[in-house]
N, C-alpha and C. Protein backbone atom coordinates (compact mmCIF):
# COMPACT_ATOMS: atom_id res chain seq x y z
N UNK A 1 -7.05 84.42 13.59
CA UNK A 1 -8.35 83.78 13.48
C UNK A 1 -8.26 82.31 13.89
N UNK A 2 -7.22 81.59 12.82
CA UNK A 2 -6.93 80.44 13.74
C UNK A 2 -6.69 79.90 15.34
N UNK A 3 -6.04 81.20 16.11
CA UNK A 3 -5.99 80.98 17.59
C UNK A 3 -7.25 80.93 18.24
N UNK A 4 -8.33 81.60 17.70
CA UNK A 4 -9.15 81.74 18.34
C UNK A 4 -10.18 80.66 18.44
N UNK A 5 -9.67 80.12 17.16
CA UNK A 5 -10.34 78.67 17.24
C UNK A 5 -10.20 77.60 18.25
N UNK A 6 -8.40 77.46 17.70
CA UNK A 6 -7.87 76.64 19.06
C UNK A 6 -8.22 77.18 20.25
N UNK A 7 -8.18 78.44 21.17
CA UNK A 7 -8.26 78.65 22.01
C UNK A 7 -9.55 78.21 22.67
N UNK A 8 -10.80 78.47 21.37
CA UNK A 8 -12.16 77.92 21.88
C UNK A 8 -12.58 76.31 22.10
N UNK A 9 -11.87 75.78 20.90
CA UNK A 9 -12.10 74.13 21.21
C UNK A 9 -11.19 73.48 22.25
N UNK A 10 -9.81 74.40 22.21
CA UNK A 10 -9.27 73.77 23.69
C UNK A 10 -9.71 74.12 25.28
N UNK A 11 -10.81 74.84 25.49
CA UNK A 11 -11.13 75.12 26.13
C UNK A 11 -11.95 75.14 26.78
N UNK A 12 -12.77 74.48 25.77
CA UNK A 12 -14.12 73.29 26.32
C UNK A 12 -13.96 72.30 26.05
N UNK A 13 -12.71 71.70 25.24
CA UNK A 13 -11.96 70.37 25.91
C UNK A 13 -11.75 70.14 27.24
N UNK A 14 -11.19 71.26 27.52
CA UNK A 14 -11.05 71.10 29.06
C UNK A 14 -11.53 71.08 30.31
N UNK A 15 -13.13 71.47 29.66
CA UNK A 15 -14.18 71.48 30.55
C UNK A 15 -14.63 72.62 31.13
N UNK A 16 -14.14 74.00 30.23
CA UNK A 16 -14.52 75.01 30.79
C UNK A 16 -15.76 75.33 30.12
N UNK A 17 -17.00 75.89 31.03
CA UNK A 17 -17.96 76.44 30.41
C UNK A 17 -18.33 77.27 29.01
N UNK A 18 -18.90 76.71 28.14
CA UNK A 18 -19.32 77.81 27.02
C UNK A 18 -19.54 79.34 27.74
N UNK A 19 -20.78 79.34 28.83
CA UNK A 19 -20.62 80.66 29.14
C UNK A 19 -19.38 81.12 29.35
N UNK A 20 -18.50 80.59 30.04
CA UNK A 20 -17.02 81.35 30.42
C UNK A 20 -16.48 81.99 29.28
N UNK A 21 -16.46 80.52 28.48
CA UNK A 21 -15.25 80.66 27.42
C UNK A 21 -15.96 81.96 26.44
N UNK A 22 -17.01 82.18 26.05
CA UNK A 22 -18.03 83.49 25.57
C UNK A 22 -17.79 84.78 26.18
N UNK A 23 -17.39 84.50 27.19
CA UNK A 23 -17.03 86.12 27.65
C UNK A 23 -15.50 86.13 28.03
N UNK A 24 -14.86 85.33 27.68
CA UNK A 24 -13.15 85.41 27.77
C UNK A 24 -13.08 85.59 26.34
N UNK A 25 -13.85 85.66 25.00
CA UNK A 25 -13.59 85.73 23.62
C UNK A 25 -13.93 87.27 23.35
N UNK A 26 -14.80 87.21 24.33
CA UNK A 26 -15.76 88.97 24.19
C UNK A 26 -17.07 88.98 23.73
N UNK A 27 -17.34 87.65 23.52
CA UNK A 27 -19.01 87.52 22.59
C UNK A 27 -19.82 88.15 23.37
N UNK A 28 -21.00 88.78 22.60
CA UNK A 28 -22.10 88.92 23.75
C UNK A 28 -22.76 87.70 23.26
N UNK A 29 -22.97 86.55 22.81
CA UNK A 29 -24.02 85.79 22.06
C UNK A 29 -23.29 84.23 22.12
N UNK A 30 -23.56 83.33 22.99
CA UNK A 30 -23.30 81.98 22.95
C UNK A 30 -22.68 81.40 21.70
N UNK A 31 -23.76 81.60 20.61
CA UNK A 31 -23.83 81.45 19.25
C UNK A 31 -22.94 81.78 18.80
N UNK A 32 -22.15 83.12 18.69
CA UNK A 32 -20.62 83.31 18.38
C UNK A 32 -19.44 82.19 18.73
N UNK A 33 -19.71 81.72 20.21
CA UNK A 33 -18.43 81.12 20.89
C UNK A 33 -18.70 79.94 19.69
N UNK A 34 -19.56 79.14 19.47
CA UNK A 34 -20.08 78.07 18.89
C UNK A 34 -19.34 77.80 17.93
N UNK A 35 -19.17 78.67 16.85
CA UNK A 35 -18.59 78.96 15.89
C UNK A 35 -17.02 78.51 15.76
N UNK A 36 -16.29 79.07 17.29
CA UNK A 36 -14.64 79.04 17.64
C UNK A 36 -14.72 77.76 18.02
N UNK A 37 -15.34 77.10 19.39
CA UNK A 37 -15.17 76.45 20.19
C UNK A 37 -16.01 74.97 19.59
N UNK A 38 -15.21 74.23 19.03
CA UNK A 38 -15.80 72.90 18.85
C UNK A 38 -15.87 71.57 19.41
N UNK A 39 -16.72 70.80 19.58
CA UNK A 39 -16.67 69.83 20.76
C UNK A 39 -16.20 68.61 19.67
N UNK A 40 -14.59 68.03 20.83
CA UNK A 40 -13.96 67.24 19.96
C UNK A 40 -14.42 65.64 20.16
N UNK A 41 -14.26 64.93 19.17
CA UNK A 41 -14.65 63.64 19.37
C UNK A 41 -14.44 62.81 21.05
N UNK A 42 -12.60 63.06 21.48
CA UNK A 42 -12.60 62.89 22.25
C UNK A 42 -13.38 63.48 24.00
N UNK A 43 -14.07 65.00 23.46
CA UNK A 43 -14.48 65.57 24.29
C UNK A 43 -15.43 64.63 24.42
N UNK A 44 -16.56 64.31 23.54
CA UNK A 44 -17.89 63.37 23.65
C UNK A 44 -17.54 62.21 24.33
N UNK A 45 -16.29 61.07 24.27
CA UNK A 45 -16.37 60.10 24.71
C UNK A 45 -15.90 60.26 26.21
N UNK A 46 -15.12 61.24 26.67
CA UNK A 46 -14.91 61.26 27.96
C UNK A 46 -16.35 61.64 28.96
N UNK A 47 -17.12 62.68 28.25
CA UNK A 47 -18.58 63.23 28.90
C UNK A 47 -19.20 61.89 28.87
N UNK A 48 -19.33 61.43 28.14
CA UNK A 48 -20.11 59.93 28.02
C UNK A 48 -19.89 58.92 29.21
N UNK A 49 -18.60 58.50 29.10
CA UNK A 49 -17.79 57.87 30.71
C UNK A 49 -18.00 58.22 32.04
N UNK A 50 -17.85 59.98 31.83
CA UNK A 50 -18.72 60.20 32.99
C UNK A 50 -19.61 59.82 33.07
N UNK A 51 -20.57 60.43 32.57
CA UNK A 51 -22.56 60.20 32.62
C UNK A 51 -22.23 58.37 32.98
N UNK A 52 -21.86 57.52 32.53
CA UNK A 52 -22.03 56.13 32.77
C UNK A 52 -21.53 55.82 34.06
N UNK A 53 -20.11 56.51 34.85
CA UNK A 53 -19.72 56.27 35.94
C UNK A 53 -21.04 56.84 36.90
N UNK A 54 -21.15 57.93 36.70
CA UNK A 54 -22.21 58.87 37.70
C UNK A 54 -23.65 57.34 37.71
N UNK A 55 -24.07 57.32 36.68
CA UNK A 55 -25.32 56.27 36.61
C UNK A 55 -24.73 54.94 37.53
N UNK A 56 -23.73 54.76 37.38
CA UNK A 56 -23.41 53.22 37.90
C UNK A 56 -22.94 53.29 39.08
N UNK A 57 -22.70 54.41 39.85
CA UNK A 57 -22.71 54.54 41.29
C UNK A 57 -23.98 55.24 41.91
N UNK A 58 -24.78 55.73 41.13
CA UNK A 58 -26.07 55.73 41.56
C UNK A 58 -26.88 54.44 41.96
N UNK A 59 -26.63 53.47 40.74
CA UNK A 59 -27.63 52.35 41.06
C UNK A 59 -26.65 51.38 42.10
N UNK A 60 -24.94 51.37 42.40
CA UNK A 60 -24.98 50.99 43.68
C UNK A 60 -25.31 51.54 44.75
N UNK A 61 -25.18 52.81 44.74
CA UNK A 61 -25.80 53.60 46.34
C UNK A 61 -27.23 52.69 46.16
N UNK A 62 -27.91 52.87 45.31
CA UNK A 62 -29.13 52.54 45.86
C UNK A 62 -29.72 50.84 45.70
N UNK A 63 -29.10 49.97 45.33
CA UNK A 63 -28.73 48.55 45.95
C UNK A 63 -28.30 48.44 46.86
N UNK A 64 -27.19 49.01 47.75
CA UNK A 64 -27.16 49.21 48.74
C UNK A 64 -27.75 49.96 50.14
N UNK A 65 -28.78 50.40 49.89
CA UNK A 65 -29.83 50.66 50.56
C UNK A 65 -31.12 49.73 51.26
């Protein structure tokens, strides 16, 4: 039971899709994976970095225009 935990939170640590990781567990139901797969603190601050890099080369492409 425990692996399946790890297996789910390390695995959308890593950026693999909930859908994926839901049908590599066997779920039929998102909501199941949810349960295994937990989003780790560090998962939030790296998604965050992105989203801010992506925004901040948007607004130079388009200063540079």
């Amino acid at each position: 039971h425990m692996a399946r935990h790890t297996f789910g939170t390390m695995s959308l640590s890593a950026g693999i899709p909930i859908e994926s990781i839901a049908k590599m567990m066997g779920h039929a139901s998102i909501s199941s994976t949810q349960i295994y797969a937990q989003v780790t603190d560090n998962k939030i601050s790296e998604d965050m970095d992105r989203l801010i890099r992506k925004h901040q080369t948007k607004e130079t492409k388009e200063e540079t225009v």
